[in-house]
Protein backbone atom coordinates (compact mmCIF):
# COMPACT_ATOMS: atom_id res chain seq x y z
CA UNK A 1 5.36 -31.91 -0.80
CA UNK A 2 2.70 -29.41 -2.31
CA UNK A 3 3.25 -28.40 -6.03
CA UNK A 4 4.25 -24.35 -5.99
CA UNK A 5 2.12 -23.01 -9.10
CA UNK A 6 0.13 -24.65 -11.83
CA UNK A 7 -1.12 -23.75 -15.03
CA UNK A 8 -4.53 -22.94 -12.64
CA UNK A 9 -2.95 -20.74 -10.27
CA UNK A 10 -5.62 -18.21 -8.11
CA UNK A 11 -6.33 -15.17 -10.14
CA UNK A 12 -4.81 -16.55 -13.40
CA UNK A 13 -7.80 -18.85 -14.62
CA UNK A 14 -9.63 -17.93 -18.00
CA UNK A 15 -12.08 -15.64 -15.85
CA UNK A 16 -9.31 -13.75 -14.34
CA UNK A 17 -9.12 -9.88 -15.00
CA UNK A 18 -6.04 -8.89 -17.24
CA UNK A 19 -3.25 -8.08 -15.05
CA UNK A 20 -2.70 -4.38 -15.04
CA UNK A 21 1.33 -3.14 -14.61
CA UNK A 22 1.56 -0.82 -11.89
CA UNK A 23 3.05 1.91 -13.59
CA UNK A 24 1.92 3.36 -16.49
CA UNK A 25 3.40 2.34 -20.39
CA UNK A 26 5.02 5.90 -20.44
CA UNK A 27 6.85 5.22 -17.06
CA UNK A 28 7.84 2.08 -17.45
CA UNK A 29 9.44 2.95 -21.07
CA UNK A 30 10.89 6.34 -19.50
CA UNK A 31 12.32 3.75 -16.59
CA UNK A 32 13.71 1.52 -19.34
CA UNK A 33 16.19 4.30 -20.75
CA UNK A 34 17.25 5.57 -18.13
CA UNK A 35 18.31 2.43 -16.38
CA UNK A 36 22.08 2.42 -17.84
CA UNK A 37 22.48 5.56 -16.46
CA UNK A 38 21.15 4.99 -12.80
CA UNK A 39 22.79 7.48 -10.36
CA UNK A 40 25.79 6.03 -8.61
CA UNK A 41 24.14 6.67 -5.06
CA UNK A 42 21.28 4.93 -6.11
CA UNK A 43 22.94 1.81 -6.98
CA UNK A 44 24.54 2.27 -3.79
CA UNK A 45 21.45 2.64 -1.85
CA UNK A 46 20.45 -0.74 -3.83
CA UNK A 47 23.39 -2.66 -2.49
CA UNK A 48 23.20 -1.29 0.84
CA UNK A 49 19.09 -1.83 1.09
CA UNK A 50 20.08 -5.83 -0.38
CA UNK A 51 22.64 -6.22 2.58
CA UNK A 52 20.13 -5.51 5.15
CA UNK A 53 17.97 -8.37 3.52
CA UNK A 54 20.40 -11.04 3.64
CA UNK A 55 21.41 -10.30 7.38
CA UNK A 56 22.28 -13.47 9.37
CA UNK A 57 19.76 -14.09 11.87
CA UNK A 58 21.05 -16.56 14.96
CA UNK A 59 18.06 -17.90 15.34
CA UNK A 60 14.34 -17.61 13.16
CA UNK A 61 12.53 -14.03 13.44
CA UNK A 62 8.91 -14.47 14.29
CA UNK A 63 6.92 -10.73 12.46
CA UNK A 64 3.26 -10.02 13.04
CA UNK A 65 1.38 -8.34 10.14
CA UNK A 66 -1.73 -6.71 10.64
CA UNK A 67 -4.31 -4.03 10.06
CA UNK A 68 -5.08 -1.91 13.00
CA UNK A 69 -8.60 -2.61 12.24
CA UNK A 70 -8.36 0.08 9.71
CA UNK A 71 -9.33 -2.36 6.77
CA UNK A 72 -5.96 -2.29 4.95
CA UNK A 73 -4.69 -5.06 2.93
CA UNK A 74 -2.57 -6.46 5.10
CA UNK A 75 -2.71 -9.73 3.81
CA UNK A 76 -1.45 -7.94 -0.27
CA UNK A 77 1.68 -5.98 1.79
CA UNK A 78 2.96 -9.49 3.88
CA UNK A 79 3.24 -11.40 0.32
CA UNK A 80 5.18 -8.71 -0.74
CA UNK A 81 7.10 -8.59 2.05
CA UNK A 82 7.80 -12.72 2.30
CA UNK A 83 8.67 -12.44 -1.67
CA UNK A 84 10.96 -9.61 -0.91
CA UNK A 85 12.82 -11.53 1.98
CA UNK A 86 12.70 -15.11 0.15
CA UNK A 87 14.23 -13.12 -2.99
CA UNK A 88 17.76 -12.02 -0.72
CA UNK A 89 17.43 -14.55 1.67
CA UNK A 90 19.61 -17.66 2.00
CA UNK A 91 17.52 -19.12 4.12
CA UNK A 92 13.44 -20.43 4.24
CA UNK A 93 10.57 -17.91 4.43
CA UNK A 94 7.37 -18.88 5.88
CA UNK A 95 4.31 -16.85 5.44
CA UNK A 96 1.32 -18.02 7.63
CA UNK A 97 -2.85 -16.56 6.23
CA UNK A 98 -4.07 -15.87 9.78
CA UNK A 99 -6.85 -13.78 8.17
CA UNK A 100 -9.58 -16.02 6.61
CA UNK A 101 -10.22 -13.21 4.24
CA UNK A 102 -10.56 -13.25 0.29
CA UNK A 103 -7.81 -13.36 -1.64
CA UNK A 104 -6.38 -15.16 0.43
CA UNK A 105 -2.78 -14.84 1.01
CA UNK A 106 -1.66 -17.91 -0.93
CA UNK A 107 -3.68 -16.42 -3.80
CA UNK A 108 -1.83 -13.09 -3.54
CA UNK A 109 1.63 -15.06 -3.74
CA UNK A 110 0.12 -17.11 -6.23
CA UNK A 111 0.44 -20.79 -4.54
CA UNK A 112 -2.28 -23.11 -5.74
CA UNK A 113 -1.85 -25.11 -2.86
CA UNK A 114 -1.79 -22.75 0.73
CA UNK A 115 -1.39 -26.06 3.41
CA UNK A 116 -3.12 -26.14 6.62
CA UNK A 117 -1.20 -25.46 10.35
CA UNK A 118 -3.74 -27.90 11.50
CA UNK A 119 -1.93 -31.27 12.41
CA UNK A 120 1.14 -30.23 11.30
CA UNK A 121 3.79 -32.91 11.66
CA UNK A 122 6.85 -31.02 13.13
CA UNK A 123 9.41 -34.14 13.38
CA UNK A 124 11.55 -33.06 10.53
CA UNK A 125 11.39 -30.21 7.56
CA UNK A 126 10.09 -32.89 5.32
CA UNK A 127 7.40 -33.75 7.33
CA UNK A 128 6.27 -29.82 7.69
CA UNK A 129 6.39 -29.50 4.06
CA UNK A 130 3.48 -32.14 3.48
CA UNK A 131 1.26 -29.36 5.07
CA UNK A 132 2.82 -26.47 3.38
CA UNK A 133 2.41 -24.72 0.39
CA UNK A 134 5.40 -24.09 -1.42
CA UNK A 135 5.43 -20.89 -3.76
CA UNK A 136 9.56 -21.31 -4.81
CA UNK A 137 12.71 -22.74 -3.39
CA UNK A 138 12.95 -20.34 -0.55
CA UNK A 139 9.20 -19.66 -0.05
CA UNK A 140 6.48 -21.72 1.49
CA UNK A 141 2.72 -20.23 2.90
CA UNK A 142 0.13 -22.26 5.01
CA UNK A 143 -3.20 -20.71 6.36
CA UNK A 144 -4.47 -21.63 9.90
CA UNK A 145 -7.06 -20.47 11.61
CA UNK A 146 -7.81 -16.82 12.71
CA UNK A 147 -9.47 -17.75 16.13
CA UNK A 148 -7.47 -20.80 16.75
CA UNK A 149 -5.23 -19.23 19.53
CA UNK A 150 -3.75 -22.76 21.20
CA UNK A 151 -2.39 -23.21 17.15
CA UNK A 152 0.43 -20.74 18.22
CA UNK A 153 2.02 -22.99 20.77
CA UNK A 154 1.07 -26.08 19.26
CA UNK A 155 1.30 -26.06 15.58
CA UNK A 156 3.51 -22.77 14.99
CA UNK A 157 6.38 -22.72 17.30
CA UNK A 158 7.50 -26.19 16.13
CA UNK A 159 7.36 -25.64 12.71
CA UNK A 160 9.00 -21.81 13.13
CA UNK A 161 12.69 -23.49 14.25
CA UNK A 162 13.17 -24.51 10.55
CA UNK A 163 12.64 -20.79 8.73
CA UNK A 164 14.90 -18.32 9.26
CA UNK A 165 11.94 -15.22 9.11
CA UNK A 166 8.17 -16.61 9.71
CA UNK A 167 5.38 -13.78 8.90
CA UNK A 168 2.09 -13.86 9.92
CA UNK A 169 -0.55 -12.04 8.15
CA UNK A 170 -3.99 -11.29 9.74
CA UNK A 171 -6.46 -9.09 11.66
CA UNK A 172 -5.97 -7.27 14.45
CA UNK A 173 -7.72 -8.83 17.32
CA UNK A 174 -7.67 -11.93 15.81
CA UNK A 175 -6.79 -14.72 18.48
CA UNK A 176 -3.93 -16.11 16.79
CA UNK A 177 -2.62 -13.14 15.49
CA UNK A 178 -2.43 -11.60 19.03
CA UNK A 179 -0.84 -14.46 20.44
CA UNK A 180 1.77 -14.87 17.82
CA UNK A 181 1.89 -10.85 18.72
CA UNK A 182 2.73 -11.39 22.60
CA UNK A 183 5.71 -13.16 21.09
CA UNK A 184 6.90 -11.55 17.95
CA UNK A 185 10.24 -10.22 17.59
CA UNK A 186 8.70 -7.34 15.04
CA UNK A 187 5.00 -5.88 13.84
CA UNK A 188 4.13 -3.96 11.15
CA UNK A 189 1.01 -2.38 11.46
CA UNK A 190 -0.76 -1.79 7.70
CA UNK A 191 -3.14 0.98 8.24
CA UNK A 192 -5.04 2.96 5.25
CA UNK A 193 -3.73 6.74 4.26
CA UNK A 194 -6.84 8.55 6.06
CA UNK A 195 -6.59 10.64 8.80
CA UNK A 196 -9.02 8.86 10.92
CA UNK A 197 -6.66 5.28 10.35
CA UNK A 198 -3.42 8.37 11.39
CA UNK A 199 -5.05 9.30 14.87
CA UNK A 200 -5.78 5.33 15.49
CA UNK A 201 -2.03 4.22 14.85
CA UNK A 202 -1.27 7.44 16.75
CA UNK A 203 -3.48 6.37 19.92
CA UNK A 204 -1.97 2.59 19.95
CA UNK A 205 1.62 4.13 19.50
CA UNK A 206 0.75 6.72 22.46
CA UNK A 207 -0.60 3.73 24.88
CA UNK A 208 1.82 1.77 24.67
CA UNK A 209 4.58 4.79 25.73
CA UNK A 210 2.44 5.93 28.50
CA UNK A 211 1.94 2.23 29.47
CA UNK A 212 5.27 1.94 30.02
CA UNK A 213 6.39 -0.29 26.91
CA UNK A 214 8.83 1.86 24.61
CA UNK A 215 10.11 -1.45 23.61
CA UNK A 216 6.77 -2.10 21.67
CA UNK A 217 6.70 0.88 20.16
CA UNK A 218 10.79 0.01 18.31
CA UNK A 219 9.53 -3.46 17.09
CA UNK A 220 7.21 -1.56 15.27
CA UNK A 221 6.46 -0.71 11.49
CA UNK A 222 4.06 1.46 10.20
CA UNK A 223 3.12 1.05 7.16
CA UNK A 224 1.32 3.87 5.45
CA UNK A 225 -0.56 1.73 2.56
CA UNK A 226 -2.39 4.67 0.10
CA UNK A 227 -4.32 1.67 -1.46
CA UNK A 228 -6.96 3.33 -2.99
CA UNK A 229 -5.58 6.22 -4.41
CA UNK A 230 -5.86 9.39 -2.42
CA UNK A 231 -8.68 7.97 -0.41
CA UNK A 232 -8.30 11.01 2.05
CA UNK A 233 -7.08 13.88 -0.05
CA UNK A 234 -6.81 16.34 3.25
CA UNK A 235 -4.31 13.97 4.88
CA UNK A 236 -0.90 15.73 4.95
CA UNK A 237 1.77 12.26 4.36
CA UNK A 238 4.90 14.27 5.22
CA UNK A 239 3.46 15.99 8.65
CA UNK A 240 1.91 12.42 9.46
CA UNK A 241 5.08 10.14 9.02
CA UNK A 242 6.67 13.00 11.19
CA UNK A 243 4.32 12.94 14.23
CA UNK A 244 4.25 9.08 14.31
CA UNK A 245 7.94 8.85 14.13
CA UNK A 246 8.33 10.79 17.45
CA UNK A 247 7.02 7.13 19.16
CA UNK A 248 10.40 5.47 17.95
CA UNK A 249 8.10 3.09 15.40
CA UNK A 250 9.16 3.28 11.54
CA UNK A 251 6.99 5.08 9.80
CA UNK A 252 7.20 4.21 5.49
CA UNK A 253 4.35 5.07 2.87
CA UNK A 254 3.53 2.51 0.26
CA UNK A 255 2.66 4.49 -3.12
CA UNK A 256 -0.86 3.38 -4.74
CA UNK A 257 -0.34 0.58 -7.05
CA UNK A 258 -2.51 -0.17 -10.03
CA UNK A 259 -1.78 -3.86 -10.05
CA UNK A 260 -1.88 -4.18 -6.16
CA UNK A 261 -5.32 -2.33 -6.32
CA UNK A 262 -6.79 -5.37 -8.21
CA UNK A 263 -6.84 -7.41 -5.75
CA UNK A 264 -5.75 -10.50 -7.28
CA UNK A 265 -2.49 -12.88 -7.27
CA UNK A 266 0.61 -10.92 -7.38
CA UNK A 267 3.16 -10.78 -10.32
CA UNK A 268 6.37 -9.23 -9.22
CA UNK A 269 7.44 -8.14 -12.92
CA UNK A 270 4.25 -5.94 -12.42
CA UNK A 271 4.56 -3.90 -9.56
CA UNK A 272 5.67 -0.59 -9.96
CA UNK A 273 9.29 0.43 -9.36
CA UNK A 274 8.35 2.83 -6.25
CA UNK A 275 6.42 -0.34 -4.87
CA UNK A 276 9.45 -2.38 -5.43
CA UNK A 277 11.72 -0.30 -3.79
CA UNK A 278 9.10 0.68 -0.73
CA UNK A 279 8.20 -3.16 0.13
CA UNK A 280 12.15 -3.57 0.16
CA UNK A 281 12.24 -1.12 2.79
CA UNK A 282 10.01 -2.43 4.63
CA UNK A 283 11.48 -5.86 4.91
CA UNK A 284 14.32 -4.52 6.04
CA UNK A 285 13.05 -1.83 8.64
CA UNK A 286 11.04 -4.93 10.16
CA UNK A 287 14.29 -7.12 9.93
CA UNK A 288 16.53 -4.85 11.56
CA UNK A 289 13.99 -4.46 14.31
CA UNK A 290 13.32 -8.30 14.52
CA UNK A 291 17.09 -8.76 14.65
CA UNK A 292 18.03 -6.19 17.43
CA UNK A 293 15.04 -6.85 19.85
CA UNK A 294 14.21 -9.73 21.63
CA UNK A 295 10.75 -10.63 21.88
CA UNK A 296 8.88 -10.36 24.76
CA UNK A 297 9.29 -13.36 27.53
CA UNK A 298 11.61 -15.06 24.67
CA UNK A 299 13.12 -17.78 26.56
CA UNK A 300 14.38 -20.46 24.56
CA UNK A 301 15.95 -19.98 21.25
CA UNK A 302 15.09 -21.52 17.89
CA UNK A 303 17.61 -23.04 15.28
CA UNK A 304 16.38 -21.04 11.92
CA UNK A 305 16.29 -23.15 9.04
CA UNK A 306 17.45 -26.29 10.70
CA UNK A 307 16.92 -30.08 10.59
């Protein structure tokens, strides 16, 4: 099996940037106060937020991350979202790097090893681990590639049965992303806070309505990523999350993130507390939809997290 970190881990070598926190020293000491005297329906938001995490799942939850083709880091938002879901979890994540794009996705979750799908051995868990990556004892990441369509059927199916939520992170029109997308049980769609990547979520939201697939439309997740820090400062958020909420998609805006921005591997303990709390919600938004939908032409069901 693959080591999960070294000493050498991407984006932590001598030549590495210093890792900035997300929030600010004045936040995070204001935060540090007034932690002991958290509101009591806050805490209970916490709990309830957790609980949606660690929902059984009868069989494993295939989720499609992508872009739109709007440029956003998908790849940054579906490590956060595996870390999230391997941190309440009782069972094994899996987060597949469809995108062939630097960092990587193993170097955003910090994996020195990422695995290859290709010639996977599927015959038992152990096997599957010699071509996986493992980033902790509930997490493990492989990257396959982008155009490799046939790799869904062949090399990801098999290996899905024994993880109980299996993300895949890529571009949109990628060939295996869109056939892992044909089959997903959920998709969130990580599009940039402009108004120009707004009207194109709008457009794919409105298609598939007027196509006649409202079903599409409540697997979704929209996440509204402002990743480089008011990049479009006429977009109104609040009328925006409104309008794209009429579809039946969830709509959820991830703040701008000083650490995220770098681009580098991710370190939890720096993320800033609205990030924390946002990425948690979006795990669970794309849970509960994974959970309550079946995927399309789903036939045959898959033992999550077996043997």
């Amino acid at each position: 099996m693959n080591t999960s970190q070294t000493a050498t881990a991407p984006g932590t070598g001598p030549g590495a940037p210093r890792p900035l926190p997300g929030d600010r020293w004045a936040r995070r000491l204001g935060r540090a106060l007034l932690r002991p005297f958290r509101p009591v329906d806050e805490v209970a938001d916490a709990i309830a937020l957790a609980g949606r995490l660690q929902r059984p799942t009868s069989t494993g939850r295939r989720i499609v991350v992508d872009d739109l083709g709007t440029g956003a880091d998908a790849a940054v938002v579906a490590a956060l979202v595996a870390r999230s879901l391997a941190h309440f979890r009782h069972d094994r994540v899996l987060a597949v790097d469809a995108a062939g794009r630097t960092p990587s996705l193993a170097e955003r979750l910090g994996a020195a090893e990422p695995g290859d799908l290709d010639g996977v051995d599927a015959t038992t868990f152990e096997s599957v681990c010699a071509s996986l990556g493992q980033v902790n004892e509930h997490l493990w990441t492989v990257r396959a590639d982008p155009g490799g369509a046939d790799a869904y059927v062949s090399g990801l199916l098999p290996i899905s049965r024994f993880f109980g939520v299996t993300l895949v992170a890529g571009e949109t029109g990628g060939a295996l992303v869109e056939a892992v997308g044909e089959g997903a049980h959920a998709r969130v769609r990580v599009v940039r806070a402009t108004r120009e990547a707004a009207l194109r979520v709008g457009r794919e939201l409105d298609a598939l309505v007027r196509d006649g697939r409202p079903e599409e439309t409540e697997r979704t997740v929209v996440v509204v990523f402002d990743e480089r820090r008011r990049e479009d400062p006429g977009l109104d958020v609040g009328r925006t999350v409104g309008i794209l909420a009429e579809s039946g998609a969830g709509v959820i805006v991830l703040p701008h993130d000083r650490h995220l921005a770098q681009g580098t591997a991710v370190r939890p303990r720096l993320i800033g507390e609205a990030t924390h709390r946002t990425v948690q919600l979006v795990a669970a938004e794309a849970l509960d939809r994974a959970v309550r939908t079946a995927a399309p032409g789903s036939g045959g069901a898959h033992a999550a997290g077996g043997e």
